[in-house]
N, C-alpha and C. Protein backbone atom coordinates (compact mmCIF):
# COMPACT_ATOMS: atom_id res chain seq x y z
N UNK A 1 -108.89 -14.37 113.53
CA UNK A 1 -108.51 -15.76 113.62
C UNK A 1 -107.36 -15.88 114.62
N UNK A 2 -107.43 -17.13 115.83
CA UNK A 2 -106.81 -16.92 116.43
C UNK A 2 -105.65 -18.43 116.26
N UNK A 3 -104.61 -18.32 116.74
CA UNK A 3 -103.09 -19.32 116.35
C UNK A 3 -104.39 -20.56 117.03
N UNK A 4 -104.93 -20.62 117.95
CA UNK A 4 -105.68 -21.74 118.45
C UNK A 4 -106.42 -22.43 117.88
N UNK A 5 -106.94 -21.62 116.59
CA UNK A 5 -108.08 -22.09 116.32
C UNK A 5 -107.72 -22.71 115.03
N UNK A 6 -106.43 -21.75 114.42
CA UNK A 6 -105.54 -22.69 113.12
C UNK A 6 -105.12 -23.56 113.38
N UNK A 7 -104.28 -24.14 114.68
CA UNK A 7 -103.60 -25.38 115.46
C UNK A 7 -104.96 -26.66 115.42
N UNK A 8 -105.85 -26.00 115.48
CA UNK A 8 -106.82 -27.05 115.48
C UNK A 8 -107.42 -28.11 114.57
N UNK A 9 -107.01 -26.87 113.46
CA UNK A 9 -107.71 -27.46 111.96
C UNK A 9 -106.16 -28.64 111.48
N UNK A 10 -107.05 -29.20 110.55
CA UNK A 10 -105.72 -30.26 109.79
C UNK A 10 -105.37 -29.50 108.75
N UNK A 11 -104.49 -30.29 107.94
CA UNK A 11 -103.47 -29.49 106.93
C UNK A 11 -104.15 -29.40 105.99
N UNK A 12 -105.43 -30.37 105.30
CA UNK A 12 -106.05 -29.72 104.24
C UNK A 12 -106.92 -28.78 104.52
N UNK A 13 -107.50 -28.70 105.66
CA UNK A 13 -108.49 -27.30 106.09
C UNK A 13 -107.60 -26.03 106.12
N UNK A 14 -106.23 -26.13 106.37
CA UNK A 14 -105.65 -24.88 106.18
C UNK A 14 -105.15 -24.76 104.93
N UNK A 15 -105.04 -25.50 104.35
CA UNK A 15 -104.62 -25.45 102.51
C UNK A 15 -105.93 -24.56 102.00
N UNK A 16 -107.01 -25.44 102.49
CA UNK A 16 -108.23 -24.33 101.82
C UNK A 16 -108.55 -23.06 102.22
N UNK A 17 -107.94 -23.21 103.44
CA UNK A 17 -108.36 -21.25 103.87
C UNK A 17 -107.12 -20.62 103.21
N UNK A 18 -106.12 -21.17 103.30
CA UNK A 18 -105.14 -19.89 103.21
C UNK A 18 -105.54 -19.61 101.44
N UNK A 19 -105.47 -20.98 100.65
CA UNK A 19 -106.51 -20.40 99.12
C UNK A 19 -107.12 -19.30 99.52
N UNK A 20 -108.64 -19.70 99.93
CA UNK A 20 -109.58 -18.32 99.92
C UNK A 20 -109.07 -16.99 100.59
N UNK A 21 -108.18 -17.11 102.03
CA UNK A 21 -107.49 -15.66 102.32
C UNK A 21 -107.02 -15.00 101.12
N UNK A 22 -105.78 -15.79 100.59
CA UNK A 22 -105.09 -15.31 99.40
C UNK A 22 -106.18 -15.03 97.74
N UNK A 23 -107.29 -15.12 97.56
CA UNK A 23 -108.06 -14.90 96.83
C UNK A 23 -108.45 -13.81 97.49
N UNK A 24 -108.86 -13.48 98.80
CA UNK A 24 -109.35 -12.50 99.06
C UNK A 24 -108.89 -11.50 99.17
N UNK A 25 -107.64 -11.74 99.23
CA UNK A 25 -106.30 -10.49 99.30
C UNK A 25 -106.07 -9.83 97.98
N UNK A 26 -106.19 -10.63 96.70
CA UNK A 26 -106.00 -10.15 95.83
C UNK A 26 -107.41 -9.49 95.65
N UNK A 27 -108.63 -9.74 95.69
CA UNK A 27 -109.77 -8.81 96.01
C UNK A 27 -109.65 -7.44 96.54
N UNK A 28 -109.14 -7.51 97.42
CA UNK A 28 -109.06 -6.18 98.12
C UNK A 28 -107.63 -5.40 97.46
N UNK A 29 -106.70 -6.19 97.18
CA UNK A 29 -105.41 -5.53 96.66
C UNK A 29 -106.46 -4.69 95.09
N UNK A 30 -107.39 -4.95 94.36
CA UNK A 30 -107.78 -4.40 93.45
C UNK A 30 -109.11 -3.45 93.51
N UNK A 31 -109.85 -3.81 94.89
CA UNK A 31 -110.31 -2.62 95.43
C UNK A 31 -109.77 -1.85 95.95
N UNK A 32 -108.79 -1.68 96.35
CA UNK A 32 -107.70 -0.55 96.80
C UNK A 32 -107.23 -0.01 95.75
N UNK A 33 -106.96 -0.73 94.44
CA UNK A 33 -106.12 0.36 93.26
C UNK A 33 -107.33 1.15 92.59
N UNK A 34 -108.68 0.72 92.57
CA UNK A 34 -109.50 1.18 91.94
C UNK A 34 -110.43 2.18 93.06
N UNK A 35 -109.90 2.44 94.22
CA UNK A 35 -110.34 3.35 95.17
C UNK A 35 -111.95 3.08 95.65
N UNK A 36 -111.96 1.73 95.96
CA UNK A 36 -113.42 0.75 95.95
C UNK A 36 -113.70 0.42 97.36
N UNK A 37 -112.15 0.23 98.24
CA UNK A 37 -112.16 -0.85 99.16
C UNK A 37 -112.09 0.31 100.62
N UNK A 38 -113.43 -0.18 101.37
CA UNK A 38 -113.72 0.68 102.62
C UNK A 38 -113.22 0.75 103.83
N UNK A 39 -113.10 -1.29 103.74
CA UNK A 39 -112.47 -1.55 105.71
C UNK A 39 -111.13 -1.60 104.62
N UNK A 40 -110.02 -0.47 105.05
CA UNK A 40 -108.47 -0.64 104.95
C UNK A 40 -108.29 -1.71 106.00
N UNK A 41 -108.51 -1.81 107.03
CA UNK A 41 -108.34 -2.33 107.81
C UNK A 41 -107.47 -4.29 107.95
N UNK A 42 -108.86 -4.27 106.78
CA UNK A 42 -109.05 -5.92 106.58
C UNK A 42 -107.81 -6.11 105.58
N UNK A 43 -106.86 -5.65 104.73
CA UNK A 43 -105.74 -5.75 103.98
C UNK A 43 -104.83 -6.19 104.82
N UNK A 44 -104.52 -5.76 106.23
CA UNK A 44 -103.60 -5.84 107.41
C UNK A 44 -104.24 -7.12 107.69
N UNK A 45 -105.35 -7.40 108.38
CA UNK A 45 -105.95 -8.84 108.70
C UNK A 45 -105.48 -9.43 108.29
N UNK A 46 -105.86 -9.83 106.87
CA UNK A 46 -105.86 -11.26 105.68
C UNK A 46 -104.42 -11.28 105.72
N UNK A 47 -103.32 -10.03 105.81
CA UNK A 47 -102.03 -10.42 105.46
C UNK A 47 -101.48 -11.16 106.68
N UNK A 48 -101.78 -10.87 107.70
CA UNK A 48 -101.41 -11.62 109.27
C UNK A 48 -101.86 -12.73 109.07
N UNK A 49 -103.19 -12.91 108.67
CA UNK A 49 -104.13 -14.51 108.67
C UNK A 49 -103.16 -15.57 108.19
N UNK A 50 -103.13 -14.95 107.01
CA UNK A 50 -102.11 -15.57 105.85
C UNK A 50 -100.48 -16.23 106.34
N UNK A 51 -99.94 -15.27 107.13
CA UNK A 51 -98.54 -15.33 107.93
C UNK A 51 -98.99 -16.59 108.59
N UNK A 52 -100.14 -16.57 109.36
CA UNK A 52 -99.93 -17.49 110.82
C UNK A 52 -100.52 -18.66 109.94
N UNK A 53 -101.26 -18.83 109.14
CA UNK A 53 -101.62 -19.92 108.47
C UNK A 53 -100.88 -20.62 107.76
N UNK A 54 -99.86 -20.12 106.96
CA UNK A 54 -98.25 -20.18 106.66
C UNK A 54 -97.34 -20.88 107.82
N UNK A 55 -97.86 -20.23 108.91
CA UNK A 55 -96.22 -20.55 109.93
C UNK A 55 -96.60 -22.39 110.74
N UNK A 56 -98.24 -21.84 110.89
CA UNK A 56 -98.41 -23.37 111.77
C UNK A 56 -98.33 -24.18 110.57
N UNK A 57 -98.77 -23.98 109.26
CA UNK A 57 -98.46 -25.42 108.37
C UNK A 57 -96.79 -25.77 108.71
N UNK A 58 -96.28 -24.71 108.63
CA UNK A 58 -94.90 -25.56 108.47
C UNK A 58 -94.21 -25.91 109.64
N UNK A 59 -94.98 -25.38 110.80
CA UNK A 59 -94.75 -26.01 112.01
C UNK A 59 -95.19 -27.11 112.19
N UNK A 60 -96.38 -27.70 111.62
CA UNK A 60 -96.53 -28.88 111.69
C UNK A 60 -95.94 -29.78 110.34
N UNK A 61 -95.63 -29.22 109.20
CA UNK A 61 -95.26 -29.85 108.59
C UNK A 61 -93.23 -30.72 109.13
N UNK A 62 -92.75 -29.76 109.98
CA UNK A 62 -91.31 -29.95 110.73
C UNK A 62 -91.62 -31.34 111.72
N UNK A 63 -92.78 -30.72 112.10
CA UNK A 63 -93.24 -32.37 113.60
C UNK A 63 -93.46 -33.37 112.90
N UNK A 64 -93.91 -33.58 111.68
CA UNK A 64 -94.52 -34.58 111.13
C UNK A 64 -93.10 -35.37 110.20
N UNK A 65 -92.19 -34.85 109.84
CA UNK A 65 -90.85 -34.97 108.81
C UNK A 65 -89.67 -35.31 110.14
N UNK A 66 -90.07 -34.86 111.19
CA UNK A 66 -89.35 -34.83 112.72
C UNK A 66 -88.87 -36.32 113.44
C-alpha cells in the first residue's frame, strides 16, 4: 500500500481498513505464537500499513480542525 493511494481514500474508507489491518495483525500475531504463520514477512507489512494509515488520518484530521 502506497501513502498515494491512502491520501486518496476518505476517512471512513481508512477507518475500515485500518479495522481489518488491525484484525489481521492480531491473526498473524497468533499464527506466529502457535508456529502456524509462513510469510514472516507480512507482520512487518500490516505493522507499516497500519503506521501510515494512522499518520494520514491525522494528517488530515489537523487540515480539517486547521
Amino acid at each position: 500500500m502506497k501513502a498515494t493511494d491512502v491520501r486518496a481514500k476518505t476517512m471512513d474508507e481508512l477507518g475500515t481498513e485500518l479495522e481489518s489491518l488491525k484484525k489481521e495483525q492480531f491473526n498473524l500475531r497468533f499464527q506466529r505464537a502457535t508456529g502456524q504463520l509462513e510469510n514472516t514477512a507480512r507482520v512487518r507489512q500490516v505493522r507499516r500499513d497500519i503506521a501510515r494509515i494512522q499518520t494520514i488520518m491525522r494528517e488530515k484530521h489537523v487540515a480539517t480542525s486547521a
